[in-house]
PDB file of N, CA and C in Angstrom:
ATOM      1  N   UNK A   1      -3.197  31.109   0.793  1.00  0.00           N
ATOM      2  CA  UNK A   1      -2.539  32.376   1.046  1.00  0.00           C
ATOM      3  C   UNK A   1      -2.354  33.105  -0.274  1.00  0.00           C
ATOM      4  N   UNK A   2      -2.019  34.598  -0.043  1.00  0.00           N
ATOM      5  CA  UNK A   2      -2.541  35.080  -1.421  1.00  0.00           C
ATOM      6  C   UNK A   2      -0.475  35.608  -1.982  1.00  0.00           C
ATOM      7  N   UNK A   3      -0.265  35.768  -3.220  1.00  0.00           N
ATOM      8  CA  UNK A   3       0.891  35.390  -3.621  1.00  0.00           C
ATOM      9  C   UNK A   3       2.328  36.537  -2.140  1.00  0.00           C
ATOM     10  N   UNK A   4       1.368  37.268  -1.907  1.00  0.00           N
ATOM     11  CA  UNK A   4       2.490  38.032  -0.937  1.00  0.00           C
ATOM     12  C   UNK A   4       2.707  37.763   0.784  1.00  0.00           C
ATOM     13  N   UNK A   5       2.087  36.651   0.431  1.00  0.00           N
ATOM     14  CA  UNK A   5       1.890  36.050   1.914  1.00  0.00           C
ATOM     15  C   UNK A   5       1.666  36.878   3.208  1.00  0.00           C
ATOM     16  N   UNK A   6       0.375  37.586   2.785  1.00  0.00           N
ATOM     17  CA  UNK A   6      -0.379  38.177   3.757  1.00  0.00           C
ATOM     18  C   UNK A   6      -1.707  37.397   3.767  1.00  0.00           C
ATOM     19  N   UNK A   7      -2.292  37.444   5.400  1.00  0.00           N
ATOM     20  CA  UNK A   7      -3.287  36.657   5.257  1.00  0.00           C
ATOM     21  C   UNK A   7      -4.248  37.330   4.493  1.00  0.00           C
ATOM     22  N   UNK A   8      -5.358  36.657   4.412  1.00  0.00           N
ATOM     23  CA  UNK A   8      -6.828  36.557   3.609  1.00  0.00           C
ATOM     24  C   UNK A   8      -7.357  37.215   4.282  1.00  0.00           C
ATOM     25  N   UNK A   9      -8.539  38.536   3.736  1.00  0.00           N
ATOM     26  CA  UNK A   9      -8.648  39.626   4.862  1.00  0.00           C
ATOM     27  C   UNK A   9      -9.993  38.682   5.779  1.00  0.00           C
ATOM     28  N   UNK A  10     -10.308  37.733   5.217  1.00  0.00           N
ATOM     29  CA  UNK A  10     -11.527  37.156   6.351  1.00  0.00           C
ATOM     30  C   UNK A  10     -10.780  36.388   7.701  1.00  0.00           C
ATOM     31  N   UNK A  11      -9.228  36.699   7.390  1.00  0.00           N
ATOM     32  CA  UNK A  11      -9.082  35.553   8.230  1.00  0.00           C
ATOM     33  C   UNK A  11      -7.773  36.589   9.347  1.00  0.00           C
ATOM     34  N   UNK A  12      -7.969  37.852   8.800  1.00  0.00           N
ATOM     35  CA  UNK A  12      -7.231  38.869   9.804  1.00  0.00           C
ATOM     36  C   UNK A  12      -7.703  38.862  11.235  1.00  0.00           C
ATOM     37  N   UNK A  13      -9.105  39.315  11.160  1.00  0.00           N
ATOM     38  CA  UNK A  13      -9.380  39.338  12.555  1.00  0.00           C
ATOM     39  C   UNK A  13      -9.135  38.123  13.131  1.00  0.00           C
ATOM     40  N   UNK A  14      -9.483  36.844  12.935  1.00  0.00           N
ATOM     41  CA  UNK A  14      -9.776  35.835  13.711  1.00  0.00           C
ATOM     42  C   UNK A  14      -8.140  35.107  14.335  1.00  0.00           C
ATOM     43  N   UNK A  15      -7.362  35.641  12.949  1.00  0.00           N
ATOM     44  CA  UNK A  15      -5.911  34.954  13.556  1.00  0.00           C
ATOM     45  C   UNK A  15      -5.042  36.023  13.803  1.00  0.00           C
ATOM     46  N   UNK A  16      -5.163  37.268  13.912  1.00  0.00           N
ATOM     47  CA  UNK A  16      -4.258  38.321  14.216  1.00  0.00           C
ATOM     48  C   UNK A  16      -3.722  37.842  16.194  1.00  0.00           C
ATOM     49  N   UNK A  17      -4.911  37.756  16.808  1.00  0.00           N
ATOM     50  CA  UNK A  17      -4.373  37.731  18.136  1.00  0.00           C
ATOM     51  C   UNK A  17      -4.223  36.552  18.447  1.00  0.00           C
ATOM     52  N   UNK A  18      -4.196  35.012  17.631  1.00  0.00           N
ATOM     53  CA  UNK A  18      -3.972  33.518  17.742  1.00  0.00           C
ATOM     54  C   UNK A  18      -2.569  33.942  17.461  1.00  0.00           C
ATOM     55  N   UNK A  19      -2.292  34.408  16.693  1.00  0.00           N
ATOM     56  CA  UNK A  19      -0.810  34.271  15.852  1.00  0.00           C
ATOM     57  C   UNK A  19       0.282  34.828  17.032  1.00  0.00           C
ATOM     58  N   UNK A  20       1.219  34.059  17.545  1.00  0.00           N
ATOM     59  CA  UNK A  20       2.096  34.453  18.628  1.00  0.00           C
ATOM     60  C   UNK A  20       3.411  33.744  17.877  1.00  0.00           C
ATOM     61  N   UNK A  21       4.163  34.632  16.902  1.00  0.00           N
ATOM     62  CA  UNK A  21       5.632  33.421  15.931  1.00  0.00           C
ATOM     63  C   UNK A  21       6.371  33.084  17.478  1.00  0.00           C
ATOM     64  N   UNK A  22       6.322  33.750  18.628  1.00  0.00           N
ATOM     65  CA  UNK A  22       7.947  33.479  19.547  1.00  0.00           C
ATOM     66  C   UNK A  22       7.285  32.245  20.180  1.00  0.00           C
ATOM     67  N   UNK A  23       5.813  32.091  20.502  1.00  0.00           N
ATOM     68  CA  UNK A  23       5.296  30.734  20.889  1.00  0.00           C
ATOM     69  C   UNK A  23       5.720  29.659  20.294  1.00  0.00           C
ATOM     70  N   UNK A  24       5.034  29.871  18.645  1.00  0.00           N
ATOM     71  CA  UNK A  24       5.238  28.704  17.838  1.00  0.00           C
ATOM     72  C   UNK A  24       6.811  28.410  17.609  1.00  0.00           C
ATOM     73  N   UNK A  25       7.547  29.373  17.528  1.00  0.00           N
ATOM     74  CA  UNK A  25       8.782  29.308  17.541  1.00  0.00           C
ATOM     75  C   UNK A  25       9.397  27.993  18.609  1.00  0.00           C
ATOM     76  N   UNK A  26       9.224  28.313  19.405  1.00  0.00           N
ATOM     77  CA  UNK A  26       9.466  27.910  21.122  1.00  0.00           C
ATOM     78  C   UNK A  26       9.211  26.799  20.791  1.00  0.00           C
ATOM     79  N   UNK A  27       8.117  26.023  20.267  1.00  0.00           N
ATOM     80  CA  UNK A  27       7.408  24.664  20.063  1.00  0.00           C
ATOM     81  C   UNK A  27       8.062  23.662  18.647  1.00  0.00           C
ATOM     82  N   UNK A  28       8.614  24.636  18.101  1.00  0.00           N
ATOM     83  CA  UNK A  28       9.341  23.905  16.846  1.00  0.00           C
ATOM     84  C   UNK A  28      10.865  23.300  16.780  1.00  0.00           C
ATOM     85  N   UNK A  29      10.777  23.023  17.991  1.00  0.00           N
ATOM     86  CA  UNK A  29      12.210  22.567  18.180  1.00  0.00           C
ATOM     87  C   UNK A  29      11.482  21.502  18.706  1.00  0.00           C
ATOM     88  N   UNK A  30      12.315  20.062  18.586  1.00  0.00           N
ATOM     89  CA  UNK A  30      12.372  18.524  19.261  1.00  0.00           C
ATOM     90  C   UNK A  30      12.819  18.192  20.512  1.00  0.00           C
ATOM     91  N   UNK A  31      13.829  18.838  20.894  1.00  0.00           N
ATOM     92  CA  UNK A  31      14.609  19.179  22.216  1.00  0.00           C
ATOM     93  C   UNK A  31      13.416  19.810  22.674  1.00  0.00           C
ATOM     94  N   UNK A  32      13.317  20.761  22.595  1.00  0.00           N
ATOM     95  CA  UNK A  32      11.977  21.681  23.724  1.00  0.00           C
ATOM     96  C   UNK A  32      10.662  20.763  23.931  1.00  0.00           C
ATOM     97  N   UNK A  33      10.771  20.347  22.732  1.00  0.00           N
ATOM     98  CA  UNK A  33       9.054  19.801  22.900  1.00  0.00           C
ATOM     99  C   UNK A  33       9.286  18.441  23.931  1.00  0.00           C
ATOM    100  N   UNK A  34      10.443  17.472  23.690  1.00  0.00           N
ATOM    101  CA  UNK A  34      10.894  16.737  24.954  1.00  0.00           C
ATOM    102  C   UNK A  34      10.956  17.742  26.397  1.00  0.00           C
ATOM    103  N   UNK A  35      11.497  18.320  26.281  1.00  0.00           N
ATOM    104  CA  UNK A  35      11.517  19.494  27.753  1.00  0.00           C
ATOM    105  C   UNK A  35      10.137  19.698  28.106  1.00  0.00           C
ATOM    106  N   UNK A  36       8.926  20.193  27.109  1.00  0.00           N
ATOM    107  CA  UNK A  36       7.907  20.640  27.581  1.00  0.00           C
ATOM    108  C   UNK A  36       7.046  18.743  27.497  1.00  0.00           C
ATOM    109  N   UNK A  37       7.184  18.148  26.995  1.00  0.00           N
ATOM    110  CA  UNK A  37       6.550  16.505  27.390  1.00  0.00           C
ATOM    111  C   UNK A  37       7.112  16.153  28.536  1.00  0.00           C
ATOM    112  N   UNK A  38       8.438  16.291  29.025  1.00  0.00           N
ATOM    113  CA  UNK A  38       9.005  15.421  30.436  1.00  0.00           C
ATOM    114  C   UNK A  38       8.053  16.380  31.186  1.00  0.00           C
ATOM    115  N   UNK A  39       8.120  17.715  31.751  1.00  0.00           N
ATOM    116  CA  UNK A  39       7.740  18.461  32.137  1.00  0.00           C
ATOM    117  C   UNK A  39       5.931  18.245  32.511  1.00  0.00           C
ATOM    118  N   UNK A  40       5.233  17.799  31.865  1.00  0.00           N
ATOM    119  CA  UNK A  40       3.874  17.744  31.771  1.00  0.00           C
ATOM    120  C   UNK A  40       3.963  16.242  32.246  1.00  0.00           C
ATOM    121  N   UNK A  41       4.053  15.462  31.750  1.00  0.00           N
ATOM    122  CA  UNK A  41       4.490  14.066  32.571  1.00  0.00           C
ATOM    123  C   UNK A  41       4.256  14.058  34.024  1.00  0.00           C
ATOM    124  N   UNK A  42       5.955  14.235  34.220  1.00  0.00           N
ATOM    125  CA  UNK A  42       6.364  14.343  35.642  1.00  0.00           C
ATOM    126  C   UNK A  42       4.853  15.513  36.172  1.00  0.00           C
ATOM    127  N   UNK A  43       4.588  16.488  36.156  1.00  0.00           N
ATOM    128  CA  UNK A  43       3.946  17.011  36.606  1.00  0.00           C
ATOM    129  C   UNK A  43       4.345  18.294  37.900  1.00  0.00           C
ATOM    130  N   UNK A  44       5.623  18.266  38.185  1.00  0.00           N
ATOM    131  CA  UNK A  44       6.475  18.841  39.009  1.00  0.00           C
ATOM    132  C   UNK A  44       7.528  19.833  38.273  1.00  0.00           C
ATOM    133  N   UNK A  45       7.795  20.765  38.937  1.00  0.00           N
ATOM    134  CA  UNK A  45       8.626  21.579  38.777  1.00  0.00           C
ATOM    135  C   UNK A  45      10.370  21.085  38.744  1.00  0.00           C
ATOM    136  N   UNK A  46      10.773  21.545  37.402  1.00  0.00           N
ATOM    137  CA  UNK A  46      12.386  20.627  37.666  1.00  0.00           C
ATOM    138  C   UNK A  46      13.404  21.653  37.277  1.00  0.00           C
ATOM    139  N   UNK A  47      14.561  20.925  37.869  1.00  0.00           N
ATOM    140  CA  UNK A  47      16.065  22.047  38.147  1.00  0.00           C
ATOM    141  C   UNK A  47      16.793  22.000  36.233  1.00  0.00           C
ATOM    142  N   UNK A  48      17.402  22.367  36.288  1.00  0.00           N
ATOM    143  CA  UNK A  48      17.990  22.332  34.336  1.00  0.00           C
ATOM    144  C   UNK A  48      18.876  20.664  34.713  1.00  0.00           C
ATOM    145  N   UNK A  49      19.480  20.322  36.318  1.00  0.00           N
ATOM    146  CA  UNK A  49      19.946  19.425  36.119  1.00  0.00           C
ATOM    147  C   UNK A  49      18.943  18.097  36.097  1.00  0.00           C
ATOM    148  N   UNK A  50      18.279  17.955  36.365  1.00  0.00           N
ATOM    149  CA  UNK A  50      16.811  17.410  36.676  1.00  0.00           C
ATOM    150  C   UNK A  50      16.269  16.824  35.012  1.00  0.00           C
ATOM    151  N   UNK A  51      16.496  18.181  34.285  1.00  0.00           N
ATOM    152  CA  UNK A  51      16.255  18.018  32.657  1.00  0.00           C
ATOM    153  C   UNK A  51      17.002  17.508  31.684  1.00  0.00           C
ATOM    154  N   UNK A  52      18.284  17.905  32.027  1.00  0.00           N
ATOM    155  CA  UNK A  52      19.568  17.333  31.393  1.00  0.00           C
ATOM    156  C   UNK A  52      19.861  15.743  31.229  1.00  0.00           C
ATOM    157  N   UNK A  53      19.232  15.891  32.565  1.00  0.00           N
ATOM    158  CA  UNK A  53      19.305  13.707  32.747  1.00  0.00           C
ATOM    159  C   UNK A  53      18.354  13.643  31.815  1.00  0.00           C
ATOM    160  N   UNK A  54      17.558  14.163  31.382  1.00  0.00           N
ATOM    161  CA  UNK A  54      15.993  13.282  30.329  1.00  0.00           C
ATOM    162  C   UNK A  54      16.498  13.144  28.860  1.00  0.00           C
ATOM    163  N   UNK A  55      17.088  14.861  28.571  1.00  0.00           N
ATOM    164  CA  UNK A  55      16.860  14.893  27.619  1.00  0.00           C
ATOM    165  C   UNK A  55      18.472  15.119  27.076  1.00  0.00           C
ATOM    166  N   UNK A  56      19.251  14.615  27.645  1.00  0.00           N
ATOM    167  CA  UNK A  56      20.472  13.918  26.554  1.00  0.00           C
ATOM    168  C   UNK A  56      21.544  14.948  26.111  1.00  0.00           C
ATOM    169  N   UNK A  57      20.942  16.061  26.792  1.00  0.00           N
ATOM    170  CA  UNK A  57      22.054  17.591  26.277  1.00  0.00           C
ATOM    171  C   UNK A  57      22.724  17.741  26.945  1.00  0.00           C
ATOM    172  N   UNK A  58      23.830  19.131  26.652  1.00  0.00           N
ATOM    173  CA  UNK A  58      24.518  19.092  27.644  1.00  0.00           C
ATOM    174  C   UNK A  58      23.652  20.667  28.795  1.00  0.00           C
ATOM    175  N   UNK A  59      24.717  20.697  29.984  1.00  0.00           N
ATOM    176  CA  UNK A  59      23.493  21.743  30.762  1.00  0.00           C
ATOM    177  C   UNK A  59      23.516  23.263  29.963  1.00  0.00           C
ATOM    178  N   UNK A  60      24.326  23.989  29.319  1.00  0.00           N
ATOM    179  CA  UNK A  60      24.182  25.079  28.434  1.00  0.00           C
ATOM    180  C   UNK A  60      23.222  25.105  27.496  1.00  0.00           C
ATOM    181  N   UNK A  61      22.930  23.836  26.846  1.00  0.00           N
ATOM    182  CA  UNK A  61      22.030  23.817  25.808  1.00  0.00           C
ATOM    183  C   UNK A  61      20.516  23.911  26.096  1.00  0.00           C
ATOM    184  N   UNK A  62      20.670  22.805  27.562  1.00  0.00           N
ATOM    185  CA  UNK A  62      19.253  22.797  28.329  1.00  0.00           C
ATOM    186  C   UNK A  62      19.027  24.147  28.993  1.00  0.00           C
ATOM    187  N   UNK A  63      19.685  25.229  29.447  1.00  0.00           N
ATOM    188  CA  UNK A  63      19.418  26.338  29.719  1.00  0.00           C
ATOM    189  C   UNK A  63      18.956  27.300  28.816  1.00  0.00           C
ATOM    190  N   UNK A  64      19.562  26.840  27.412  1.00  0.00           N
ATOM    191  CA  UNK A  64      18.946  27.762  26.126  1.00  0.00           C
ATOM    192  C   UNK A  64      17.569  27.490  26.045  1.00  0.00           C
ATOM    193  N   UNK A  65      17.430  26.191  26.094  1.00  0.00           N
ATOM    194  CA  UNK A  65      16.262  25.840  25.330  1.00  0.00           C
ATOM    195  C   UNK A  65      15.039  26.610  26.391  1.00  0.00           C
ATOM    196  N   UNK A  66      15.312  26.268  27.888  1.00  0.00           N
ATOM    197  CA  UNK A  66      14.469  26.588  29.076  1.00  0.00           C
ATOM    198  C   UNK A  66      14.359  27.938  28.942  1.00  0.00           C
ATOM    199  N   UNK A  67      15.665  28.683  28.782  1.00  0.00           N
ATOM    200  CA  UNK A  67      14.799  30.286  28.374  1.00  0.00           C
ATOM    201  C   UNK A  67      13.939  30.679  27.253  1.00  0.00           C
ATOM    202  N   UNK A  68      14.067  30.171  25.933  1.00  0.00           N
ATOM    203  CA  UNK A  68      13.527  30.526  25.289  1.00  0.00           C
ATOM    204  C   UNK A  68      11.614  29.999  25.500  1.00  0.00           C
ATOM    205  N   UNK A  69      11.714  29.061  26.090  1.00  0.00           N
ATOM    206  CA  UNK A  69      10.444  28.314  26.373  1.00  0.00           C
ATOM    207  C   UNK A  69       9.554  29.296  27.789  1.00  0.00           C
ATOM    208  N   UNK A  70      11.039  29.653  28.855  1.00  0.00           N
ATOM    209  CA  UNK A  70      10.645  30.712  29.336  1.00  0.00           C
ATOM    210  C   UNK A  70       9.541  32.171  28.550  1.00  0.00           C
ATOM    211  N   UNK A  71      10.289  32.660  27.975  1.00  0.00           N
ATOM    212  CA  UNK A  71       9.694  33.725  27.593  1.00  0.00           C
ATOM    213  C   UNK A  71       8.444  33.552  26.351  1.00  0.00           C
ATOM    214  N   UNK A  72       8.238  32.349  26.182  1.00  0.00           N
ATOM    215  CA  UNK A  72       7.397  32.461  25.038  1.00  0.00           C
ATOM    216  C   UNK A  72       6.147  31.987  26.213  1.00  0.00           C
ATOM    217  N   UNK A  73       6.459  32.161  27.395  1.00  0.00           N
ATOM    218  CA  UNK A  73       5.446  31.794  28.290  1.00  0.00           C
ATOM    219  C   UNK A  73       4.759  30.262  28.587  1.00  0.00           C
ATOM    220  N   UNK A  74       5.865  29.811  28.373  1.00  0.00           N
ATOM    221  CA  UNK A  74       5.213  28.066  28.116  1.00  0.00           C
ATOM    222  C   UNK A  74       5.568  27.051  29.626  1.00  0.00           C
ATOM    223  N   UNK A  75       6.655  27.810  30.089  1.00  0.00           N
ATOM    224  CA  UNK A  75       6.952  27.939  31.362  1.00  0.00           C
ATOM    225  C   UNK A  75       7.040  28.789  32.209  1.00  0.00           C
ATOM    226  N   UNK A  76       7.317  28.504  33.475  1.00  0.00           N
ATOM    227  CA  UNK A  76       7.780  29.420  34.232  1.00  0.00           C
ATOM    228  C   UNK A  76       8.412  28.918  35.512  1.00  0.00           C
ATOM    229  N   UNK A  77       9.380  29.792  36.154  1.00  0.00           N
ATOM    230  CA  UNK A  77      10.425  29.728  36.446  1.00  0.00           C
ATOM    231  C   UNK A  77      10.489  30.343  37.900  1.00  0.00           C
ATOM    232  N   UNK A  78      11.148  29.642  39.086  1.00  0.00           N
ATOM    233  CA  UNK A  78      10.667  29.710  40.396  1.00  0.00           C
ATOM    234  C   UNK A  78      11.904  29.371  41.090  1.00  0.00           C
ATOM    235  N   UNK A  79      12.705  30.306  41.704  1.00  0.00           N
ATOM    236  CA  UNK A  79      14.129  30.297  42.548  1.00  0.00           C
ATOM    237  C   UNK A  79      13.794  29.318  43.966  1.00  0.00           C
ATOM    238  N   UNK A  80      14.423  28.688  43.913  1.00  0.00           N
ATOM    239  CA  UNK A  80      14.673  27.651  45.329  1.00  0.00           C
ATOM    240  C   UNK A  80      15.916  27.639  45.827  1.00  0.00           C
ATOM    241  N   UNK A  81      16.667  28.682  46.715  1.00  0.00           N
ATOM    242  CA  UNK A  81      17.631  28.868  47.132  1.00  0.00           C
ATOM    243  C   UNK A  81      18.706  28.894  45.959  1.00  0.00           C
ATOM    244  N   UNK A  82      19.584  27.732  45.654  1.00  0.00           N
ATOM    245  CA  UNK A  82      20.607  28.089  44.556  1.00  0.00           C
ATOM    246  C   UNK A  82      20.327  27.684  43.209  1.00  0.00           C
ATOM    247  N   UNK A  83      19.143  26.864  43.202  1.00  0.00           N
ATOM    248  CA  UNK A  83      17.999  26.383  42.168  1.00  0.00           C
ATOM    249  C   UNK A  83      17.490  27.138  41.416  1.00  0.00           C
ATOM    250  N   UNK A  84      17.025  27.078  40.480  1.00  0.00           N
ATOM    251  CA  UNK A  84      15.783  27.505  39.879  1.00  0.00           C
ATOM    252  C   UNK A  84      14.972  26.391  38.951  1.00  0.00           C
ATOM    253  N   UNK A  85      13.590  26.392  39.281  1.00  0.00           N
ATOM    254  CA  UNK A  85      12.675  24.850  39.248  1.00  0.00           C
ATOM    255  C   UNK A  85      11.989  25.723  37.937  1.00  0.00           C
ATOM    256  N   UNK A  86      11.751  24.907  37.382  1.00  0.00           N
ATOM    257  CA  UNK A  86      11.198  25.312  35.826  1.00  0.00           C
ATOM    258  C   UNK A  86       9.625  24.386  35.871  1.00  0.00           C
ATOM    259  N   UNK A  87       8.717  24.514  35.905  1.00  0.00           N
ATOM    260  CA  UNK A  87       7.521  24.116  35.484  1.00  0.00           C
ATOM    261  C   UNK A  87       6.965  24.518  34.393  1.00  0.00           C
ATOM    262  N   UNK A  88       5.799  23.866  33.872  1.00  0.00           N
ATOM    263  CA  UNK A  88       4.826  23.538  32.399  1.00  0.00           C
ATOM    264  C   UNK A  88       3.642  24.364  32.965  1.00  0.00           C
ATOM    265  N   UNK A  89       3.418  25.810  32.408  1.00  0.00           N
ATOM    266  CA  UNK A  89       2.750  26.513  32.071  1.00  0.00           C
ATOM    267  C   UNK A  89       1.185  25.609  31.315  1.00  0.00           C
ATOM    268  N   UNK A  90       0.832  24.899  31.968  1.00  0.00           N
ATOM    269  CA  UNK A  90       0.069  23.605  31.017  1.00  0.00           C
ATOM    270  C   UNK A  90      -1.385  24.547  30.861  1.00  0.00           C
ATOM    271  N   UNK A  91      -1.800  25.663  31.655  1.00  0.00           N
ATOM    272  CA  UNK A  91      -3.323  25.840  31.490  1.00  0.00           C
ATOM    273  C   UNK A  91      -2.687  27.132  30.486  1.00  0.00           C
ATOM    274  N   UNK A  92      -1.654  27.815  30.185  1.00  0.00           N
ATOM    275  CA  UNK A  92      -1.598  29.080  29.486  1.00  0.00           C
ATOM    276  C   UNK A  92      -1.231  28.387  27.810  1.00  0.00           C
ATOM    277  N   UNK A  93      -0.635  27.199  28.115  1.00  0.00           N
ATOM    278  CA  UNK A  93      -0.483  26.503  27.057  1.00  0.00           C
ATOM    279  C   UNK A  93      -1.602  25.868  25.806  1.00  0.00           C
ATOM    280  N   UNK A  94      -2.543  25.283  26.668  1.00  0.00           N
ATOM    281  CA  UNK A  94      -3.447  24.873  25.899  1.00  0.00           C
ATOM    282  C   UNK A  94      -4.443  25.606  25.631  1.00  0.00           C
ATOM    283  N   UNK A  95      -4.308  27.195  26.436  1.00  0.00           N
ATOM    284  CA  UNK A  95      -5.396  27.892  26.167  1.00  0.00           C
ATOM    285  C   UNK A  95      -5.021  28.768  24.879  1.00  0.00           C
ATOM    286  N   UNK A  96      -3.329  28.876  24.743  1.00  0.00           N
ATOM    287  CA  UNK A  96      -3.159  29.951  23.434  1.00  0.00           C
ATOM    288  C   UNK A  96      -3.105  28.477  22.416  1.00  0.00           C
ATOM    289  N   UNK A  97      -3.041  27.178  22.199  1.00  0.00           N
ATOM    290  CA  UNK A  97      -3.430  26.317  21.203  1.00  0.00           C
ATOM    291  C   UNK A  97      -4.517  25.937  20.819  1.00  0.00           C
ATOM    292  N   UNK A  98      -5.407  26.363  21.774  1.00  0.00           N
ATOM    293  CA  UNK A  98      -7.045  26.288  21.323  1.00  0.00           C
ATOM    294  C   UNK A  98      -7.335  27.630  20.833  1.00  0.00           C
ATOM    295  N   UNK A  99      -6.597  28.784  21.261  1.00  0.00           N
ATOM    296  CA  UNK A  99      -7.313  29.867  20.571  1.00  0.00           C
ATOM    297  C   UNK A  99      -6.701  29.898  18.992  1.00  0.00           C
ATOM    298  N   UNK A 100      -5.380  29.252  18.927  1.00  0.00           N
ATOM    299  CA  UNK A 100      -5.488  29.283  17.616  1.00  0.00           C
ATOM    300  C   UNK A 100      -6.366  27.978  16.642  1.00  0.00           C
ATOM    301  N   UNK A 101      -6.709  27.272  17.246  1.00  0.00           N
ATOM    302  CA  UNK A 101      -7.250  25.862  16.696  1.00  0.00           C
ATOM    303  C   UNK A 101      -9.113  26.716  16.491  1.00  0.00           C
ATOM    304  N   UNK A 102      -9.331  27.698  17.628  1.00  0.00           N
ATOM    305  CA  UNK A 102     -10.323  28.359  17.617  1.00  0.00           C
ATOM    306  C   UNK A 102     -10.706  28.929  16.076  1.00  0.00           C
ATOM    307  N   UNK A 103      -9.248  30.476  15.894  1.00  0.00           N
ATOM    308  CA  UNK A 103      -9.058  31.335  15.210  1.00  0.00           C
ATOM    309  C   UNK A 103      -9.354  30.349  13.506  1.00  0.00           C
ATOM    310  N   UNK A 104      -8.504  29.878  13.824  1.00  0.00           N
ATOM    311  CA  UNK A 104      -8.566  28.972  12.005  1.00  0.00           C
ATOM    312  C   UNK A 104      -9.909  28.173  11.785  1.00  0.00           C
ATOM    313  N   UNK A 105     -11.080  27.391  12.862  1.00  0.00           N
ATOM    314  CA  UNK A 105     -12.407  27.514  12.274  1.00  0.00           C
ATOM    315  C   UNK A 105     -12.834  28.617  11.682  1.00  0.00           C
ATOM    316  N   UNK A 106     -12.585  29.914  12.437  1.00  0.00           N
ATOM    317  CA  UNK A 106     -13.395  30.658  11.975  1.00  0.00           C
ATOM    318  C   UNK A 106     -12.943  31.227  11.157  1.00  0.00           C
ATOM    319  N   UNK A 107     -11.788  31.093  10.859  1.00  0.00           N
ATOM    320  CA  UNK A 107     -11.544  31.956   8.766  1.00  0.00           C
ATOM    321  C   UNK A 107     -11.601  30.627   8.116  1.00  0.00           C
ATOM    322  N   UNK A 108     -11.711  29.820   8.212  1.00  0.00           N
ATOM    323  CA  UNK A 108     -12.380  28.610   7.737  1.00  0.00           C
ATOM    324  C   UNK A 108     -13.887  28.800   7.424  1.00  0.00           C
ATOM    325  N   UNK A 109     -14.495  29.065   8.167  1.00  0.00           N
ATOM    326  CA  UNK A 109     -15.652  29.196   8.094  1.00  0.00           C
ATOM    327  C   UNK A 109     -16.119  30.297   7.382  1.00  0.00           C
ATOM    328  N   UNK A 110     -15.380  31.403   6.902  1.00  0.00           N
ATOM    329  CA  UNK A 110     -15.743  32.886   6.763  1.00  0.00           C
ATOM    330  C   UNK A 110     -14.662  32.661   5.142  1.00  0.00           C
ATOM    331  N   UNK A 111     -13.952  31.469   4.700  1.00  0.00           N
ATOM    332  CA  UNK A 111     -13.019  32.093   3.601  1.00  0.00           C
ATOM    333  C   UNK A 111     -13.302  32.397   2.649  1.00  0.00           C
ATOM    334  N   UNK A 112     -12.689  33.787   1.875  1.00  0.00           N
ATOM    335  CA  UNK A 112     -13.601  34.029   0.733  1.00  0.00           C
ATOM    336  C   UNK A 112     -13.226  33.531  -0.417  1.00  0.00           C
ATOM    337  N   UNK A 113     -14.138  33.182  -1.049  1.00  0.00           N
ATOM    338  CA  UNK A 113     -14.034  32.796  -2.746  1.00  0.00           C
ATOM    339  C   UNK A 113     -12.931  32.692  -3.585  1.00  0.00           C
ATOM    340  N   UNK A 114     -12.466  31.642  -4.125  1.00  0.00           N
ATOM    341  CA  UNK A 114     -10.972  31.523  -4.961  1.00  0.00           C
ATOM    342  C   UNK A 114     -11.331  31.874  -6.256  1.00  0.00           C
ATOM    343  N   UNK A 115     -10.977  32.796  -7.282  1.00  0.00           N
ATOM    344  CA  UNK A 115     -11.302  32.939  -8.702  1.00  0.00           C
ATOM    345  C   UNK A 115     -10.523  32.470  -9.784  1.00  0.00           C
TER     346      UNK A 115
END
């Protein structure tokens, strides 16, 4: 990276639309990433109380974490009468981690010259 921590212009195009911070955000927490592993596991859609039993929090905290995971699109979220069932977004998931696993071959491949 160059001293003002803007990317490398070979590597603008390729990671401008990989780069999502509220995704990666979402994923950098330990708590969430347990939420989004039970979640993919089980394979089923689960209630915040459902989650709370896994992952050791209390239910306010597990509701933080589920929205923010909400909106970074990693889940999504489905009313069942007084419920709401939270499922693993698993095909939108691995498709924005391959496009960035994509994006970085190719300014990899394209980086220009260090002097």
């Amino acid at each position: 990276m160059t001293a003002d921590n803007t990317l490398p212009s070979c590597c603008k195009v390729a990671l401008s639309d990989a780069l999502q911070p509220e995704f990666f955000k979402a994923l950098c927490d330990p708590t969430r990433i347990s939420i989004v592993a039970t979640l993919a596991a089980d394979g089923s859609a689960a209630t915040v109380s459902d989650i709370v039993e896994c992952c050791g929090i209390d239910f306010s905290g597990v509701s933080r974490h589920l929205k923010m995971l909400k909106e970074a699109g990693i889940l999504a979220a489905e009313r069942d009468g007084r419920h709401v069932r939270y499922r693993l977004e698993a095909t939108a998931l691995a498709a924005t981690l391959r496009g960035m696993a994509d994006a970085l071959d190719a300014c990899q491949g394209s980086a220009e010259p260090t002097v």
